[in-house]
N, C-alpha and C. Protein backbone atom coordinates (compact mmCIF):
# COMPACT_ATOMS: atom_id res chain seq x y z
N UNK A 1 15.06 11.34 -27.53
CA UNK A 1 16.40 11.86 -27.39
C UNK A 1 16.37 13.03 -26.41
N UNK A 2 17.32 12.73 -25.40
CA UNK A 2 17.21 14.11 -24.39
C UNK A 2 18.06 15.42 -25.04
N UNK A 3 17.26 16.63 -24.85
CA UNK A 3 17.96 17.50 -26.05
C UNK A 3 17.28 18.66 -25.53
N UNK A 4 17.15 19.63 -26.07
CA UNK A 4 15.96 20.97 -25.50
C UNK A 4 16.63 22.04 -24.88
N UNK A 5 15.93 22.88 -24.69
CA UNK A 5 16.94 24.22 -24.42
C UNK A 5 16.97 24.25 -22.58
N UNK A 6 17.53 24.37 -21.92
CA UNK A 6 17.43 24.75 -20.73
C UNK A 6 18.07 25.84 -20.28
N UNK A 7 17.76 25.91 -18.99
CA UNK A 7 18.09 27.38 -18.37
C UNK A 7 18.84 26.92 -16.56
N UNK A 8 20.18 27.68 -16.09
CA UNK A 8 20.29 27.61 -15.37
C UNK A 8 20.10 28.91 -14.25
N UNK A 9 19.54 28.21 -12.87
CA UNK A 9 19.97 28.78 -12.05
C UNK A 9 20.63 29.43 -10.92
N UNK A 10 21.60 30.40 -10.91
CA UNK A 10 23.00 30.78 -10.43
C UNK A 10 23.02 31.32 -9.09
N UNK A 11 23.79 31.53 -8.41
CA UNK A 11 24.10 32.56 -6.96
C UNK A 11 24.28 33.70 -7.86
N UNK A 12 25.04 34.29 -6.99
CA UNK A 12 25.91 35.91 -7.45
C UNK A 12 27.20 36.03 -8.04
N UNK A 13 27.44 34.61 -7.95
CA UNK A 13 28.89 34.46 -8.58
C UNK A 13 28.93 33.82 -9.91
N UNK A 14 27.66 33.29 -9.86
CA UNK A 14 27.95 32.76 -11.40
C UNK A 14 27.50 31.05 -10.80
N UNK A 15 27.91 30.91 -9.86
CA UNK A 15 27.95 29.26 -9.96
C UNK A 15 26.60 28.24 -9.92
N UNK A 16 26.44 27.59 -11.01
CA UNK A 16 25.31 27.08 -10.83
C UNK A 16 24.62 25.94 -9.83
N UNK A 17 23.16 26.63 -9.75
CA UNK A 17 22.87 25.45 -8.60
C UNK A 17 21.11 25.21 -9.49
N UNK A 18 21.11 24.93 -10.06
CA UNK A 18 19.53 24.27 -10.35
C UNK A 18 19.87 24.49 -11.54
N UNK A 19 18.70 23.43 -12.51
CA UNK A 19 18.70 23.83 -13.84
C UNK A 19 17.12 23.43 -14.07
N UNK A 20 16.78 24.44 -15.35
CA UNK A 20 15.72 24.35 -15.76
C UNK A 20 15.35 23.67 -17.01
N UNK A 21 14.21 22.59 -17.53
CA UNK A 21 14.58 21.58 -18.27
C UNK A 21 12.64 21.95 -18.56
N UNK A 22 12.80 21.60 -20.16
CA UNK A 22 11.32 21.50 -20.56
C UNK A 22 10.93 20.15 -19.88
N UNK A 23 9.59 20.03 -19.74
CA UNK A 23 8.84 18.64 -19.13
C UNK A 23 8.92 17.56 -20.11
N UNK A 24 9.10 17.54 -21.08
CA UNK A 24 8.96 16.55 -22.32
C UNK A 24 11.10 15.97 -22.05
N UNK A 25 11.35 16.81 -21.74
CA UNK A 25 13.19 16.49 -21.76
C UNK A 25 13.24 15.96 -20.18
N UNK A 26 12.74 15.99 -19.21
CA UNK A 26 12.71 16.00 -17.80
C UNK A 26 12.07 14.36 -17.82
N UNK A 27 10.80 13.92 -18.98
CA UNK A 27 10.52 12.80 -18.54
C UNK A 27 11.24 11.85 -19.28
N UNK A 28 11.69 12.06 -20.44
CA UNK A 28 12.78 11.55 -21.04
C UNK A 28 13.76 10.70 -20.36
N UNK A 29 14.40 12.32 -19.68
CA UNK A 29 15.73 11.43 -18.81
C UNK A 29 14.70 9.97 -17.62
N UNK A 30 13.78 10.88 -16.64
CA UNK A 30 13.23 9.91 -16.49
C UNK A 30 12.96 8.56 -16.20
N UNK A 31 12.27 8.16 -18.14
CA UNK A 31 12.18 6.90 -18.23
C UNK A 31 13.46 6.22 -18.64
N UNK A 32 14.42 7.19 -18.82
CA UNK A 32 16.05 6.21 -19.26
C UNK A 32 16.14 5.93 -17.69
N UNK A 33 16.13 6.91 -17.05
CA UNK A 33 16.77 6.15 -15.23
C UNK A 33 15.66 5.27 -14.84
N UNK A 34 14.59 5.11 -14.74
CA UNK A 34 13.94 3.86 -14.73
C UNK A 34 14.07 2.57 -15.69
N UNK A 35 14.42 2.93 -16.83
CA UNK A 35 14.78 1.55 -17.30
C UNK A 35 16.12 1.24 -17.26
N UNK A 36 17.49 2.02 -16.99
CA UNK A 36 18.36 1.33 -16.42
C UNK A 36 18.17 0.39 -15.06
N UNK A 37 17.01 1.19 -14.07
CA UNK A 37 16.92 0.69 -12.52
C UNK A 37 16.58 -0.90 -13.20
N UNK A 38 15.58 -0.56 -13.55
CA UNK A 38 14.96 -2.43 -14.20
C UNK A 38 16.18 -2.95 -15.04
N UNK A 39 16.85 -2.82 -15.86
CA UNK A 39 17.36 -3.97 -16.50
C UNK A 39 18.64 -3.75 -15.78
N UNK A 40 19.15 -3.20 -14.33
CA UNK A 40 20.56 -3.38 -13.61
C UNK A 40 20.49 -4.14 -12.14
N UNK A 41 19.10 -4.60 -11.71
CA UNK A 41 19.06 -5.10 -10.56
C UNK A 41 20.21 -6.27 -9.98
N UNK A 42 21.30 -5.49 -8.77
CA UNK A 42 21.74 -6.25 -8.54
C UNK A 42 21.27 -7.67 -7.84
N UNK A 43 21.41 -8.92 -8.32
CA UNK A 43 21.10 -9.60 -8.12
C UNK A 43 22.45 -11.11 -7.82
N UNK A 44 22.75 -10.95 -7.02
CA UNK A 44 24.27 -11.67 -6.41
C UNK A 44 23.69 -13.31 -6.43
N UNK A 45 24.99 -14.08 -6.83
CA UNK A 45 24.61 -15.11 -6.76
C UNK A 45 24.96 -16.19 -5.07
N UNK A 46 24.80 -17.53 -5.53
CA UNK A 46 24.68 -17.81 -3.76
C UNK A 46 26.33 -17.90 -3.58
N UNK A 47 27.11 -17.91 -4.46
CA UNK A 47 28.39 -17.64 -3.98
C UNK A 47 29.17 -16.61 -3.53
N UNK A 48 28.57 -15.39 -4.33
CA UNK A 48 28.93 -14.04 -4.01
C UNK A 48 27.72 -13.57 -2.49
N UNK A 49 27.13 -14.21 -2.43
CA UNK A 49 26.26 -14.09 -1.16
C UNK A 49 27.23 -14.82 0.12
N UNK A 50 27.66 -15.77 -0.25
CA UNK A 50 28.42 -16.71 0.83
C UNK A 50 30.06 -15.72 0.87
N UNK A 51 30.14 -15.04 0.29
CA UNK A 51 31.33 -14.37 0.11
C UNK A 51 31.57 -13.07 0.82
N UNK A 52 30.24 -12.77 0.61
CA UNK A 52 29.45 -10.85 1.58
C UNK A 52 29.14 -11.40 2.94
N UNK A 53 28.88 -12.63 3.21
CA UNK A 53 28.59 -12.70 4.15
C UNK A 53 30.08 -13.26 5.19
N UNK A 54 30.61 -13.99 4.88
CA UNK A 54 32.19 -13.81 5.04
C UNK A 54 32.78 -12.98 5.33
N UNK A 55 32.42 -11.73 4.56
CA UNK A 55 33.16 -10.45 4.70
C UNK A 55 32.98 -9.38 5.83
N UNK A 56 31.28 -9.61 5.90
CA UNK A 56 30.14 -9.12 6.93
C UNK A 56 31.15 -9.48 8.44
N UNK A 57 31.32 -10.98 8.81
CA UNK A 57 31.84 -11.45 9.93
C UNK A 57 33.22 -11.02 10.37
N UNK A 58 34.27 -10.82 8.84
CA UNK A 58 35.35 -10.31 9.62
C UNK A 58 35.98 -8.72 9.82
N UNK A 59 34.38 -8.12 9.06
CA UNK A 59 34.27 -7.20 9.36
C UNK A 59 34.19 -6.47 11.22
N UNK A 60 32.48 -7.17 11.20
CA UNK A 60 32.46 -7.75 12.87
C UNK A 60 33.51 -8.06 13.64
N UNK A 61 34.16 -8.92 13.58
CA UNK A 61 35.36 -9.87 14.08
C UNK A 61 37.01 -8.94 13.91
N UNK A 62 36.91 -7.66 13.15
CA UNK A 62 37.84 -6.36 12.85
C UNK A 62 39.37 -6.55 12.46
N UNK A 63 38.59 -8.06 11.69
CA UNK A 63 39.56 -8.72 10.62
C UNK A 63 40.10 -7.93 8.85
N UNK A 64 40.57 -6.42 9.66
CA UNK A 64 40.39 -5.91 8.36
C UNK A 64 41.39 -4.32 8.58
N UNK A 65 42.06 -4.54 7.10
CA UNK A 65 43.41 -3.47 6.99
C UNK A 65 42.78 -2.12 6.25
N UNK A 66 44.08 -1.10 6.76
CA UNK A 66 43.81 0.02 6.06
C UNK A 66 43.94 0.03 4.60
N UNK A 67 43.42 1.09 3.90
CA UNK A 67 43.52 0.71 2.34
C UNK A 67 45.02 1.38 2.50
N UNK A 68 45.56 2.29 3.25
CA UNK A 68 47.39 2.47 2.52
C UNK A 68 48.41 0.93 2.73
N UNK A 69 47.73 0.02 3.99
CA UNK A 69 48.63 -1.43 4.03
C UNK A 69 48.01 -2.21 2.89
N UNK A 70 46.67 -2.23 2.47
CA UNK A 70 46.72 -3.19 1.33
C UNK A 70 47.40 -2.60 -0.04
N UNK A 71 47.39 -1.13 -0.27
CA UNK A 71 48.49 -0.46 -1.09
C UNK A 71 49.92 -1.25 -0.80
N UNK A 72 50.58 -1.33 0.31
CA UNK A 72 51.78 -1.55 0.49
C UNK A 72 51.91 -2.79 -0.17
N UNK A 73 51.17 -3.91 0.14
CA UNK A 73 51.20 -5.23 0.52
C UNK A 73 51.03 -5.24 -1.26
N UNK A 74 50.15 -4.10 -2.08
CA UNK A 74 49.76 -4.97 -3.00
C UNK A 74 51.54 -4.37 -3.99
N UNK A 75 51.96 -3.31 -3.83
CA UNK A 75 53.05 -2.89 -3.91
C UNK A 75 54.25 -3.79 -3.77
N UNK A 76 54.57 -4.35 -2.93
CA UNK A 76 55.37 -5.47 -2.21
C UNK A 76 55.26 -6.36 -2.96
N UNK A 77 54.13 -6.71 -3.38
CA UNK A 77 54.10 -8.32 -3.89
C UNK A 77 53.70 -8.03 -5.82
N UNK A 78 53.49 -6.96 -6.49
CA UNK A 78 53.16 -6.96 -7.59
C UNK A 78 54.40 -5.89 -8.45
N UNK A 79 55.10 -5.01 -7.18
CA UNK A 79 55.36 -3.90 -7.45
C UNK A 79 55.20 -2.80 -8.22
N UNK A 80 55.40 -1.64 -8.15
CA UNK A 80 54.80 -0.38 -8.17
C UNK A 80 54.05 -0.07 -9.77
């Protein structure tokens, strides 16, 4: 369980910029972010691959709107 006393360290104003963490709480967190990395590997299938790659080209090709017109468009057609 990540838990333990820590300590931060501040500027002159107060605002924090580092923190200090016992080594037993530090490897903790750690091995939780390594075993999320392992059991989250994105791994796309060949349709969502055929789909990025689609996207890739009309990217290239500058087949592609601002996000405030797809706002509009999605506005327009679903409304607000």
């Amino acid at each position: 369980m990540v838990t333990g006393n820590h300590q931060f360290i501040t500027d002159n104003n107060g605002t924090p910029l580092s923190v200090v963490i016992p080594i037993q709480q530090y490897n903790e967190i750690i091995e939780i972010v390594e075993q999320y990395n392992r059991e989250s590997k994105f791994k796309p299938t060949p349709e969502e691959m055929e789909s990025l790659e689609i996207s890739n080209q009309q990217i290239i090709e500058g087949k592609t709107i601002s996000s405030m017109d797809l706002s509009k468009r999605l506005k327009d057609k679903y409304g607000s």
